[in-house]
C-alpha atoms as a PDB file:
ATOM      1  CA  UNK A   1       0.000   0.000   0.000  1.00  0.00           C
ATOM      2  CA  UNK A   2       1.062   3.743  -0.676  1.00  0.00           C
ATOM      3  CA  UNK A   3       2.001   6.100   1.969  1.00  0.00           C
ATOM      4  CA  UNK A   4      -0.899   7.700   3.249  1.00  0.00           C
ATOM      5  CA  UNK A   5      -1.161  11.999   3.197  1.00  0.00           C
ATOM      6  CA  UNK A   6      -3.218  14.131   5.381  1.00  0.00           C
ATOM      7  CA  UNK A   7      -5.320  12.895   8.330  1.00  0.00           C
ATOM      8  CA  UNK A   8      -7.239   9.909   8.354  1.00  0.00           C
ATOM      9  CA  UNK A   9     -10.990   9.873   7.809  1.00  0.00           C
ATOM     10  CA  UNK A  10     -12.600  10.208  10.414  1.00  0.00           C
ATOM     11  CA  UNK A  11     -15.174   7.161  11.503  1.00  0.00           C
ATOM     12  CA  UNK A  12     -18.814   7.707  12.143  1.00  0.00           C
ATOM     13  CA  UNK A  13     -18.700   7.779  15.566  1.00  0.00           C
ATOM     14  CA  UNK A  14     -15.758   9.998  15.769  1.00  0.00           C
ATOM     15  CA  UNK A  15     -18.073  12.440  12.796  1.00  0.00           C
ATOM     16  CA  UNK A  16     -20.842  12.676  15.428  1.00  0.00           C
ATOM     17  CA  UNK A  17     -19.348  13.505  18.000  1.00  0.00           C
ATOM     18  CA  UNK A  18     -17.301  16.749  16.347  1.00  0.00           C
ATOM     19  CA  UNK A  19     -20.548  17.393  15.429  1.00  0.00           C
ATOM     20  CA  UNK A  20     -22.075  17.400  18.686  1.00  0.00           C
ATOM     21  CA  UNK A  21     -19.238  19.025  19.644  1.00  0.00           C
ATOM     22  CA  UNK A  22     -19.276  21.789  17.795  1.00  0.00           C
ATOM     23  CA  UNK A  23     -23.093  22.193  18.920  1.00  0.00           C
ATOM     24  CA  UNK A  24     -22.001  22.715  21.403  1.00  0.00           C
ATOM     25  CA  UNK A  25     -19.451  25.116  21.020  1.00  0.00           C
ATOM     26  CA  UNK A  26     -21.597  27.451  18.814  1.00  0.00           C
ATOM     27  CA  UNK A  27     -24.431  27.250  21.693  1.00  0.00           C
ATOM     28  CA  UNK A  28     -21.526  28.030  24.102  1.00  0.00           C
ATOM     29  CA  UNK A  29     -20.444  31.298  22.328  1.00  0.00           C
ATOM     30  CA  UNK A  30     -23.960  32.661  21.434  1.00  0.00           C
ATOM     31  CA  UNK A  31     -24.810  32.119  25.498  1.00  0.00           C
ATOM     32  CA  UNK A  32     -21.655  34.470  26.121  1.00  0.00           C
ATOM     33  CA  UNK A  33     -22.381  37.003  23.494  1.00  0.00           C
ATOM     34  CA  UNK A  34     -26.271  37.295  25.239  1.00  0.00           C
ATOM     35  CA  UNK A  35     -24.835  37.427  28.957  1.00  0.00           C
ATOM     36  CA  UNK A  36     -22.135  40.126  27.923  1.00  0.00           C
ATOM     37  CA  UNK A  37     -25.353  42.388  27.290  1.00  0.00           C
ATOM     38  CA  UNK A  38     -25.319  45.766  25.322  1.00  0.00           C
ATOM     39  CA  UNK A  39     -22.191  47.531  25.335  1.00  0.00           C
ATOM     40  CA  UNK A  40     -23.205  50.623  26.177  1.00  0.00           C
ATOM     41  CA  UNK A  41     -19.474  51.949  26.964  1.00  0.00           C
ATOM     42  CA  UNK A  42     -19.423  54.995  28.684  1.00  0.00           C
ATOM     43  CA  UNK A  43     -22.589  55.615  28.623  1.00  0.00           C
ATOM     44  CA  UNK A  44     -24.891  55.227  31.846  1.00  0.00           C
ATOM     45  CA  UNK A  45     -27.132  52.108  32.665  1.00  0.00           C
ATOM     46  CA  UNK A  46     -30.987  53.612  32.265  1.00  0.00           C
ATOM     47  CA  UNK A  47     -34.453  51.578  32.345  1.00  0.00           C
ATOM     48  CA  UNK A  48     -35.582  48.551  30.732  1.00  0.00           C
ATOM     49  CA  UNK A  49     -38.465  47.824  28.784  1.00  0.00           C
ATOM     50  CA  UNK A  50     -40.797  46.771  25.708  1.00  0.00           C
ATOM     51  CA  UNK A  51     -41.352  48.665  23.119  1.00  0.00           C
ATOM     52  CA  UNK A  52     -44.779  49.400  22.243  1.00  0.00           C
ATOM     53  CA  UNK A  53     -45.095  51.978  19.718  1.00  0.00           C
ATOM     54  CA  UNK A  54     -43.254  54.088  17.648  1.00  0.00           C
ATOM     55  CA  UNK A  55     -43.893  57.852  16.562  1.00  0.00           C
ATOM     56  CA  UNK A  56     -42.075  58.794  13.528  1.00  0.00           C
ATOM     57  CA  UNK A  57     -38.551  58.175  12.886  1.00  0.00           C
ATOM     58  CA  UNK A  58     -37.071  59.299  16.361  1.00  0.00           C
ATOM     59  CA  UNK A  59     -39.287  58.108  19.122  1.00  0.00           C
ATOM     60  CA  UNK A  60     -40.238  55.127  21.125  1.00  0.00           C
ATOM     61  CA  UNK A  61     -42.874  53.967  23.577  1.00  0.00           C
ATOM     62  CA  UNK A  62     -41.834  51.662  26.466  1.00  0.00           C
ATOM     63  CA  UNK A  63     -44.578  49.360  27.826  1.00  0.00           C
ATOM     64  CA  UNK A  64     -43.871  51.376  31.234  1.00  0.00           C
ATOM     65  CA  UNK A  65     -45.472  54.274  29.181  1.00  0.00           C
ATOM     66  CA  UNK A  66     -42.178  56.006  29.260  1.00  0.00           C
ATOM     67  CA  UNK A  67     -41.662  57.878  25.845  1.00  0.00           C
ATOM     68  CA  UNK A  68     -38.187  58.263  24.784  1.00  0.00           C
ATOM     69  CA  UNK A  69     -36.655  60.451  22.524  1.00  0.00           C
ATOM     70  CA  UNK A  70     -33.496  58.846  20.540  1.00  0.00           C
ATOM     71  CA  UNK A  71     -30.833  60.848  21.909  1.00  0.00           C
ATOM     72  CA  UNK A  72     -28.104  62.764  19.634  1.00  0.00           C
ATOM     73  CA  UNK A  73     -30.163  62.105  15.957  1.00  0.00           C
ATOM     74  CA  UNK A  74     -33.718  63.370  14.245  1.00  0.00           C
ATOM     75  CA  UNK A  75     -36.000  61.847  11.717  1.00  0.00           C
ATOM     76  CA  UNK A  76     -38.210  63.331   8.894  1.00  0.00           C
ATOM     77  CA  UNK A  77     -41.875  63.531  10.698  1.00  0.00           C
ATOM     78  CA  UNK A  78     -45.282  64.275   9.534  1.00  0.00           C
ATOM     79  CA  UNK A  79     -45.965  64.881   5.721  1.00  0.00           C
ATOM     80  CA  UNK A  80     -41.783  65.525   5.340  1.00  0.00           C
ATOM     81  CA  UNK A  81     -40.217  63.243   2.427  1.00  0.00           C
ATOM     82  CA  UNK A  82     -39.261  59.638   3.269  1.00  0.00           C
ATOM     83  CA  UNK A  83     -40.702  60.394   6.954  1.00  0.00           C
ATOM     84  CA  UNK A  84     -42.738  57.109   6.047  1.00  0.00           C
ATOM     85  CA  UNK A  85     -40.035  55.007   5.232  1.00  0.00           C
ATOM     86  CA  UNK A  86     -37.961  56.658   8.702  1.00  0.00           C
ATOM     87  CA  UNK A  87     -41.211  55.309  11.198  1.00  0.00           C
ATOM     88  CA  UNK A  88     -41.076  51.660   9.292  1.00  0.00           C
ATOM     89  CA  UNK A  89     -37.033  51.807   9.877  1.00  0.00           C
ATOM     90  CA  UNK A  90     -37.828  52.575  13.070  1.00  0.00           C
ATOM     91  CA  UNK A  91     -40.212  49.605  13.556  1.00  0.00           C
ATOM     92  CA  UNK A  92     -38.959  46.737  12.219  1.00  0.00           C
ATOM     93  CA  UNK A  93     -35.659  47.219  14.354  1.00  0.00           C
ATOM     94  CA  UNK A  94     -37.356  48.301  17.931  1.00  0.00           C
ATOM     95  CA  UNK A  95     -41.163  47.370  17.564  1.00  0.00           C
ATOM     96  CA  UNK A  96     -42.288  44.296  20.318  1.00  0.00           C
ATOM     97  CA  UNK A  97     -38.497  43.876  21.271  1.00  0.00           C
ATOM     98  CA  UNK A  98     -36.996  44.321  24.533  1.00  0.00           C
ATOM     99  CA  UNK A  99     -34.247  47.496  24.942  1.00  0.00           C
ATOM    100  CA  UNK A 100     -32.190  49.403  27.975  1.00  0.00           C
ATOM    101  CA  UNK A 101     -31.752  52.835  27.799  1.00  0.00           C
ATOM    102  CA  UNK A 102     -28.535  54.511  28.210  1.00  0.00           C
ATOM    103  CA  UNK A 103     -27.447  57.535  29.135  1.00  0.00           C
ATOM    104  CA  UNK A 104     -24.668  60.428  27.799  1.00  0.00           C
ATOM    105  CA  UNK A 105     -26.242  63.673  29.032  1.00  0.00           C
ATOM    106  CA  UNK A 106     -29.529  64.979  29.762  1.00  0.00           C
ATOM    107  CA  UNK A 107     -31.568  62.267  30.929  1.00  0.00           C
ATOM    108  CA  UNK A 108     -35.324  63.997  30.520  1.00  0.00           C
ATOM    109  CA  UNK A 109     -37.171  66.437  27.973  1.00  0.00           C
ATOM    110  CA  UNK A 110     -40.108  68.671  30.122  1.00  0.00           C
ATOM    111  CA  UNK A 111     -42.703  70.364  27.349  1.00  0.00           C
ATOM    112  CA  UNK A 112     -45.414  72.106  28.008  1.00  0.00           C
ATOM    113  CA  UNK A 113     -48.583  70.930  30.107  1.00  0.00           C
ATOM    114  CA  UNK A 114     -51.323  70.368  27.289  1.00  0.00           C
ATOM    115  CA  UNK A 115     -54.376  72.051  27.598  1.00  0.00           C
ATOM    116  CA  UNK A 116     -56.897  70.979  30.763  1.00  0.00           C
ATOM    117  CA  UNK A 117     -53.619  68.925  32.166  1.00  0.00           C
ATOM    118  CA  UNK A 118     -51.789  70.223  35.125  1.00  0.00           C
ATOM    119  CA  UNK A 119     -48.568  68.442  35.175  1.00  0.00           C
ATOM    120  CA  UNK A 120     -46.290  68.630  31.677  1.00  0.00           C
ATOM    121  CA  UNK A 121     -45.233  65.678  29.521  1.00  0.00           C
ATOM    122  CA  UNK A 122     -41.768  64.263  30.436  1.00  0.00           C
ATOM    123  CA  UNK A 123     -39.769  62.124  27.509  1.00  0.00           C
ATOM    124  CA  UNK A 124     -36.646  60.052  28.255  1.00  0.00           C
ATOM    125  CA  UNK A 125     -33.594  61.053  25.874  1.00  0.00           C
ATOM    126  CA  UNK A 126     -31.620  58.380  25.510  1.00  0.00           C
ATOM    127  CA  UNK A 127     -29.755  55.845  23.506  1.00  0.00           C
ATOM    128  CA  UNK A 128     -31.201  52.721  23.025  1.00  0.00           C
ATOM    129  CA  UNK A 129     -29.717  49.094  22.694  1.00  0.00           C
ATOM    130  CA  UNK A 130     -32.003  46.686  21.436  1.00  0.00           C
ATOM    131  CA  UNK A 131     -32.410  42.811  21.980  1.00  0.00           C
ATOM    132  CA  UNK A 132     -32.706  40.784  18.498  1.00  0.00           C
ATOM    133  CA  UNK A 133     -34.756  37.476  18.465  1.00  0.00           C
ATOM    134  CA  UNK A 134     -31.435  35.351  18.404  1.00  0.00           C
ATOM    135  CA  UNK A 135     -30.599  37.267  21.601  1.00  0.00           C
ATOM    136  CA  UNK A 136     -27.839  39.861  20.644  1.00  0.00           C
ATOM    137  CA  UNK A 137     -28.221  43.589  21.278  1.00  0.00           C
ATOM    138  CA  UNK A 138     -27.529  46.062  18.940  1.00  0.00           C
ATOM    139  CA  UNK A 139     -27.612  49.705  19.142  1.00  0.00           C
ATOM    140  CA  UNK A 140     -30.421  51.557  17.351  1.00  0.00           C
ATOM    141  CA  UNK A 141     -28.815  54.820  17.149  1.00  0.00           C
ATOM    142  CA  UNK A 142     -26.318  53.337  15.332  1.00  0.00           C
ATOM    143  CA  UNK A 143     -28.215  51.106  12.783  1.00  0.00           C
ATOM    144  CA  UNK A 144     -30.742  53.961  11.850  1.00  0.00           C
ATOM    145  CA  UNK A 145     -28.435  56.529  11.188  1.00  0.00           C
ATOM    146  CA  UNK A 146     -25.684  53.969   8.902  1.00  0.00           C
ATOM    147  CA  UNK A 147     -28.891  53.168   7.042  1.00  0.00           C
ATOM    148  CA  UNK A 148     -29.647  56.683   5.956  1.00  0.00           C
ATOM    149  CA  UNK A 149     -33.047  56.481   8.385  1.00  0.00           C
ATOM    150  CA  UNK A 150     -32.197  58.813  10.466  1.00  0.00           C
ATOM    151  CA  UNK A 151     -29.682  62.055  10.027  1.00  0.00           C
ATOM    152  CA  UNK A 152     -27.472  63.296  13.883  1.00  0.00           C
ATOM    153  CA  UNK A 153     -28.569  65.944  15.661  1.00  0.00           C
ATOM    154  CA  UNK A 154     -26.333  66.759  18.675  1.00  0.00           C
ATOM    155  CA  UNK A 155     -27.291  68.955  21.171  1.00  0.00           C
ATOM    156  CA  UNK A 156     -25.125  70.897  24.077  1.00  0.00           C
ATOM    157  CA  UNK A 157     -26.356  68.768  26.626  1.00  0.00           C
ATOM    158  CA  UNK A 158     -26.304  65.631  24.079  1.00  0.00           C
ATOM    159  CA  UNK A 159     -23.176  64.993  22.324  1.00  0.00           C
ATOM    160  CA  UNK A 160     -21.991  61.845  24.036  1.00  0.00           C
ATOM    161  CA  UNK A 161     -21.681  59.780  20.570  1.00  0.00           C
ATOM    162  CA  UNK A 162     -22.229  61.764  18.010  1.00  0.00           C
ATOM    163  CA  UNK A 163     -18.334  61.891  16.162  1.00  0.00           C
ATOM    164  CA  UNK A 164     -18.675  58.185  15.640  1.00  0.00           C
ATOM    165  CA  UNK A 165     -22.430  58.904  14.381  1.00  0.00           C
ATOM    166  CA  UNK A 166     -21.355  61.591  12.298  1.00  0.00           C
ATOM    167  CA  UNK A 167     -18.856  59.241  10.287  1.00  0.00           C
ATOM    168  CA  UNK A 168     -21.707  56.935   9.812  1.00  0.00           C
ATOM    169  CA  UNK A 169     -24.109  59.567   8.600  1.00  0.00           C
ATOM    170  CA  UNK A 170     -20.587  60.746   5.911  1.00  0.00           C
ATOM    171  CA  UNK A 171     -20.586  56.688   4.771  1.00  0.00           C
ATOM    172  CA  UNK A 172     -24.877  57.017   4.199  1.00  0.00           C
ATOM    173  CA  UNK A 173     -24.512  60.627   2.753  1.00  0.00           C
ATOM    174  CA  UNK A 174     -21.817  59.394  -0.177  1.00  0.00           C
ATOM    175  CA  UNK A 175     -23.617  55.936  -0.871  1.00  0.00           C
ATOM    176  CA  UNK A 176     -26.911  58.192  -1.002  1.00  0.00           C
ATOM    177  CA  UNK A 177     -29.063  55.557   1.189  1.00  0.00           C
ATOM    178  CA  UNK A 178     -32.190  56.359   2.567  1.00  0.00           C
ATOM    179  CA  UNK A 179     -33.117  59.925   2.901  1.00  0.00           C
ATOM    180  CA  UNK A 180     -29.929  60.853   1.596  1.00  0.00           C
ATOM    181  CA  UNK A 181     -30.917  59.909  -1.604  1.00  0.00           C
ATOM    182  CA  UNK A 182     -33.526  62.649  -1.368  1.00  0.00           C
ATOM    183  CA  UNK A 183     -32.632  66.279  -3.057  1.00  0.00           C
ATOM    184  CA  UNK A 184     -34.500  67.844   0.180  1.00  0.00           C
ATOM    185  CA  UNK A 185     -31.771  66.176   2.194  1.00  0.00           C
ATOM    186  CA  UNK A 186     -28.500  67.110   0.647  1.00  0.00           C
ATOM    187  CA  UNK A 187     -26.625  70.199   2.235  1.00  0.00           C
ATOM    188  CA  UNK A 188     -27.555  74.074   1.335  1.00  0.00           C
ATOM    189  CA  UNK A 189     -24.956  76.114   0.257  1.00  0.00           C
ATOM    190  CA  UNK A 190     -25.028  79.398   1.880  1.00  0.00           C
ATOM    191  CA  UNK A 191     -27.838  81.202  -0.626  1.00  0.00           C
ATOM    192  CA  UNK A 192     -30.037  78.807  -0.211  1.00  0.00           C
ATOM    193  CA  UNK A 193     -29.621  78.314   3.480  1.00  0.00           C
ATOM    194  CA  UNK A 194     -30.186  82.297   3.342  1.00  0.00           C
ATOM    195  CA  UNK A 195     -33.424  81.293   1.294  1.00  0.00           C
ATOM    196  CA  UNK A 196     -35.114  78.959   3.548  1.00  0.00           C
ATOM    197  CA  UNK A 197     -34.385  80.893   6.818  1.00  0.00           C
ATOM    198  CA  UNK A 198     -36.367  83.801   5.648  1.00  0.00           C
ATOM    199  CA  UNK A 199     -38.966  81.732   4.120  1.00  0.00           C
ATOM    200  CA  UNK A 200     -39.276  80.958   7.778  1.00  0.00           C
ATOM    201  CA  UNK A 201     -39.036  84.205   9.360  1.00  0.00           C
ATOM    202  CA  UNK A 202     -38.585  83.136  13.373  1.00  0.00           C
ATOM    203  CA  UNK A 203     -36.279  83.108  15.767  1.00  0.00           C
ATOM    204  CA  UNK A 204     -33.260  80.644  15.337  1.00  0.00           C
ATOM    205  CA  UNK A 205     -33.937  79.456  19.011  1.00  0.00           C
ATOM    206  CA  UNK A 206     -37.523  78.690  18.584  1.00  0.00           C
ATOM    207  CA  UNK A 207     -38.669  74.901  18.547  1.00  0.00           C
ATOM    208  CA  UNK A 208     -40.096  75.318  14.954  1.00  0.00           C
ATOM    209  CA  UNK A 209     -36.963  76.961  13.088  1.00  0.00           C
ATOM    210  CA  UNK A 210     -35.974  74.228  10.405  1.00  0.00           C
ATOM    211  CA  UNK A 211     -33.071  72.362  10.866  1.00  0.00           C
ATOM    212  CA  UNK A 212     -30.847  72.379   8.359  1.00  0.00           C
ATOM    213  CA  UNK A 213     -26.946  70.997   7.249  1.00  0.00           C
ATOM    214  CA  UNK A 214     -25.058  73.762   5.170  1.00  0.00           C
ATOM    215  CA  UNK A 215     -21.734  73.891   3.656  1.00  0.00           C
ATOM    216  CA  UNK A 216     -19.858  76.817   2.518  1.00  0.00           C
ATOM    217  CA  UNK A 217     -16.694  78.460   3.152  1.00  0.00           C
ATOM    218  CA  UNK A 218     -15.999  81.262   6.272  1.00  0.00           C
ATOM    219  CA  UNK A 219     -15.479  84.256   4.698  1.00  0.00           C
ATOM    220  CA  UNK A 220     -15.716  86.165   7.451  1.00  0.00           C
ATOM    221  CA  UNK A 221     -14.706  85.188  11.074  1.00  0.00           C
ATOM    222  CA  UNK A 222     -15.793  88.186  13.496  1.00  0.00           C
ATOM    223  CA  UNK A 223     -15.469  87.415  17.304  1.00  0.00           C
ATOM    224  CA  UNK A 224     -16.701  89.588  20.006  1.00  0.00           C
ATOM    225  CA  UNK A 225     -16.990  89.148  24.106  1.00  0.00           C
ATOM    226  CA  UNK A 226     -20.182  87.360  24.402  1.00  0.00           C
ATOM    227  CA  UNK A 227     -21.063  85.806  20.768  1.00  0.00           C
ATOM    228  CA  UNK A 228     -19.150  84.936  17.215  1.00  0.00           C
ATOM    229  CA  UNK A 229     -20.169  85.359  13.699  1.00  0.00           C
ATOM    230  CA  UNK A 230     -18.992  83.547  10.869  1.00  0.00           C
ATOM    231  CA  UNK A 231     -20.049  84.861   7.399  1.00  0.00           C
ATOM    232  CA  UNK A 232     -19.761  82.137   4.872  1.00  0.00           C
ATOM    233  CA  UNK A 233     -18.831  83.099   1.127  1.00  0.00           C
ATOM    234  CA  UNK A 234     -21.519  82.505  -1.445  1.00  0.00           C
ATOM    235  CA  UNK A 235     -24.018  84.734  -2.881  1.00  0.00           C
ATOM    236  CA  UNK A 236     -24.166  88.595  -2.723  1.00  0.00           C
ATOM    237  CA  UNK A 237     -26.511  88.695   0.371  1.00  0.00           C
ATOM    238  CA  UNK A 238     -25.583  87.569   3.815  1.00  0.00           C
ATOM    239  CA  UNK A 239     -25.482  84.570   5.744  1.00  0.00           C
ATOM    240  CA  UNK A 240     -23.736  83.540   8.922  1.00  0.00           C
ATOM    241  CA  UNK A 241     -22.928  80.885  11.910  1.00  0.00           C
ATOM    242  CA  UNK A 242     -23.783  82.403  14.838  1.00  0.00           C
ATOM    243  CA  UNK A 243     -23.162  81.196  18.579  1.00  0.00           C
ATOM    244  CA  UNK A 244     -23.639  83.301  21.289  1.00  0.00           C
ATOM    245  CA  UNK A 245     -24.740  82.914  25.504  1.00  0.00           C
ATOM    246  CA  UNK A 246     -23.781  80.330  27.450  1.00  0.00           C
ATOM    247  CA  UNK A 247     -23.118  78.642  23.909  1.00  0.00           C
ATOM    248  CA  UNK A 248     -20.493  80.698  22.952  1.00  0.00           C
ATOM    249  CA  UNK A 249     -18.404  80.761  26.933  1.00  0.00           C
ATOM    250  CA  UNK A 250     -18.898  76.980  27.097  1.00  0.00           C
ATOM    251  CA  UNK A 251     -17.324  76.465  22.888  1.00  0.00           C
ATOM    252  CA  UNK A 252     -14.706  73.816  23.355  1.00  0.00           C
ATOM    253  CA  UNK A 253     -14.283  73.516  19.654  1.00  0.00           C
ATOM    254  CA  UNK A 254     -11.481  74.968  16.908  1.00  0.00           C
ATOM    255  CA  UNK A 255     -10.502  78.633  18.045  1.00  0.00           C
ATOM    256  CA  UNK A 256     -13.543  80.435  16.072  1.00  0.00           C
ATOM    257  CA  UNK A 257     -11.322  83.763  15.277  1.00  0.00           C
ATOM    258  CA  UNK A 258      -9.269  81.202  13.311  1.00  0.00           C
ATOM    259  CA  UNK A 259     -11.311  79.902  10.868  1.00  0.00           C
ATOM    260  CA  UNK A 260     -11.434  82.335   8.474  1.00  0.00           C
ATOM    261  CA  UNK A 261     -10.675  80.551   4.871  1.00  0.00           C
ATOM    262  CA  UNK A 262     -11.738  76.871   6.483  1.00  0.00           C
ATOM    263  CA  UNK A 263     -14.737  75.236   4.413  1.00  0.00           C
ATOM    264  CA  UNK A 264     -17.077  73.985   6.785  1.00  0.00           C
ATOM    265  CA  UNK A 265     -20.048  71.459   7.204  1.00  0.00           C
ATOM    266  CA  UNK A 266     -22.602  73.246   9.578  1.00  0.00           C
ATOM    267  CA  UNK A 267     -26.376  71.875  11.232  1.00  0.00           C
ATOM    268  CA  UNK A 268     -28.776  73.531  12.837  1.00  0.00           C
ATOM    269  CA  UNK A 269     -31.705  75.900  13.214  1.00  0.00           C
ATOM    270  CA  UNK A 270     -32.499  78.558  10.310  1.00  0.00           C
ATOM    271  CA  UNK A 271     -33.667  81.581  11.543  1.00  0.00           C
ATOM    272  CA  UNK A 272     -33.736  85.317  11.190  1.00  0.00           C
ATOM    273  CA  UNK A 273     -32.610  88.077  13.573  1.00  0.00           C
ATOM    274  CA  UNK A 274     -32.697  91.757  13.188  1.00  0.00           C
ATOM    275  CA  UNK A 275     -33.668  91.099   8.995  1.00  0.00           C
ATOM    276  CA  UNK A 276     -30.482  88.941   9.082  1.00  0.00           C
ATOM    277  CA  UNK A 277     -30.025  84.805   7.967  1.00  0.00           C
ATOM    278  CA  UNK A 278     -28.313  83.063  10.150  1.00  0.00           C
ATOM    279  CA  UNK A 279     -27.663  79.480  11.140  1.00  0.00           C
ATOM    280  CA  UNK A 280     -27.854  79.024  15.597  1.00  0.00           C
ATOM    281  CA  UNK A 281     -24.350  76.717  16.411  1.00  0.00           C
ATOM    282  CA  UNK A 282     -25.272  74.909  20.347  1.00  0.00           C
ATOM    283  CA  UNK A 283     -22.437  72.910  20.330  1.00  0.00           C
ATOM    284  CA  UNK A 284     -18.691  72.507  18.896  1.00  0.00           C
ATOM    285  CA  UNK A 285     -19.970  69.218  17.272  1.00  0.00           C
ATOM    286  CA  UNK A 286     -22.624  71.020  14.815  1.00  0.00           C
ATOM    287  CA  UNK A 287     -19.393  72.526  13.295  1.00  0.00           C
ATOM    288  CA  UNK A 288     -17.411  69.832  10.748  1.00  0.00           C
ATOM    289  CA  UNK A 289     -14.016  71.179   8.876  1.00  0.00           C
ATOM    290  CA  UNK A 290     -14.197  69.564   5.288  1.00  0.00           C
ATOM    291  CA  UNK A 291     -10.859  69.118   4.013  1.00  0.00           C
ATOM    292  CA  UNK A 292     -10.160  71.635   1.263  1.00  0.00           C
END
């Protein structure tokens, strides 16, 4: 007989039992991946619970009756384009499933008591971490916004995640999925950021200024003792960044005086004040440099 190469078949017996073996092993692994839990990093452990609902792109309904704002991103709402394709994102990844809350600033939205109610309406804001059927967790935040579902939306007292959500929201904008496939969605330039915040007329800081991205190039950088304004090239009428308050002492971002030349990605509220366009900055992290 010839020499034999490579390993020996294996007999029946010896088949099965690798194969019960690595039954085993597989069942092994998938039971440490569920008891690891959600990795919720840095953020802080919050409640627990079923969801029950969804409302639009952005917001969940615990079985507690907690509602809970997803913290650090928005969604298109009401009649707004692909708002009904954000709300069935939203609820084939969350609806009936179990999720913890976590926590990276402000734990609680307060609005307004409705009218005939005493007390006001009180929202979690939170990211979420979701638990599949096959028993991982996932974080929704994450898988909305990589999918083009959702767009970020930081906040001063909710910026926790939001430069890893950003570079998701770059890899959805350039592969144009989801809403970012939608003309409405792509960024202004600075005359037609100028054109939609007068269409609008109101305050920057008012809850129903539109929220907008614009990119353009600081033409202008003027900084004073309690506020900054950055005039952005483009168009022979103004339009600027503005940040001023508590906004402006707490910036921890690039040195605003410096900017001048530095082509930037901006979001937030449109508004108007004293007949001027202007574009309200909260936080360092609604400010992106775009490399030239």
């Amino acid at each position: 007989m010839g020499t034999q190469y490579g390993p020996p078949e294996p007999s029946p017996a010896n088949t099965a039992a690798c194969r019960r073996g690595g039954r085993r092993s597989i069942f092994i692994v998938l039971a440490l991946l569920a008891a690891c839990g959600p990795q919720i990093g840095e953020l802080e452990r919050g409640e627990e619970g079923r969801v029950v609902r969804a409302y639009g792109g952005d917001t969940l309904e615990l079985d507690s009756g907690l509602r809970v704002f997803l913290a650090e991103i928005d969604a298109p709402r009401g009649d707004q384009p692909y708002a009904a394709q954000a709300q069935g994102e939203l609820e084939a990844f969350a609806l009936h499933r179990d999720v913890l809350l976590a926590y990276g600033g402000n734990r609680r939205w307060v609005g307004r008591p409705r009218e005939g109610e005493e007390t006001a309406p009180e929202a979690a804001v939170a990211h979420v971490f979701v638990k599949s059927e096959g028993g991982r967790w996932f974080w929704l935040q994450h898988e909305l916004v990589s999918r083009g579902a959702a767009y970020v939306r930081p906040r001063a007292n909710n910026h926790a995640r939001t430069e890893e959500l950003l570079a998701l929201e770059t890899q959805a904008r350039e592969n144009g999925r989801g809403l970012w496939g939608r003309r409405e969605y792509r960024a202004l330039n600075p005359h037609a950021a100028r054109q939609v915040a007068l269409e609008a007329n109101v305050n920057c800081l008012r809850g129903d200024a539109p929220y907008r991205i614009v990119e353009g190039a600081i033409s202008d950088a003027q900084v004073f003792d309690r506020r900054a304004s950055l005039s952005l090239e483009g168009g022979e009428a103004p339009f600027a960044l503005v940040v001023f308050g508590e906004n402006f002492s707490a910036w921890d971002g690039p040195a605003l005086a410096s900017l001048n030349g530095a082509r930037v990605r901006a979001r937030g509220p449109l508004g108007v004040f004293r007949g001027q366009p202007q574009l309200c900055l909260e936080h360092a992290s609604q400010l992106e440099l775009i490399a030239q």
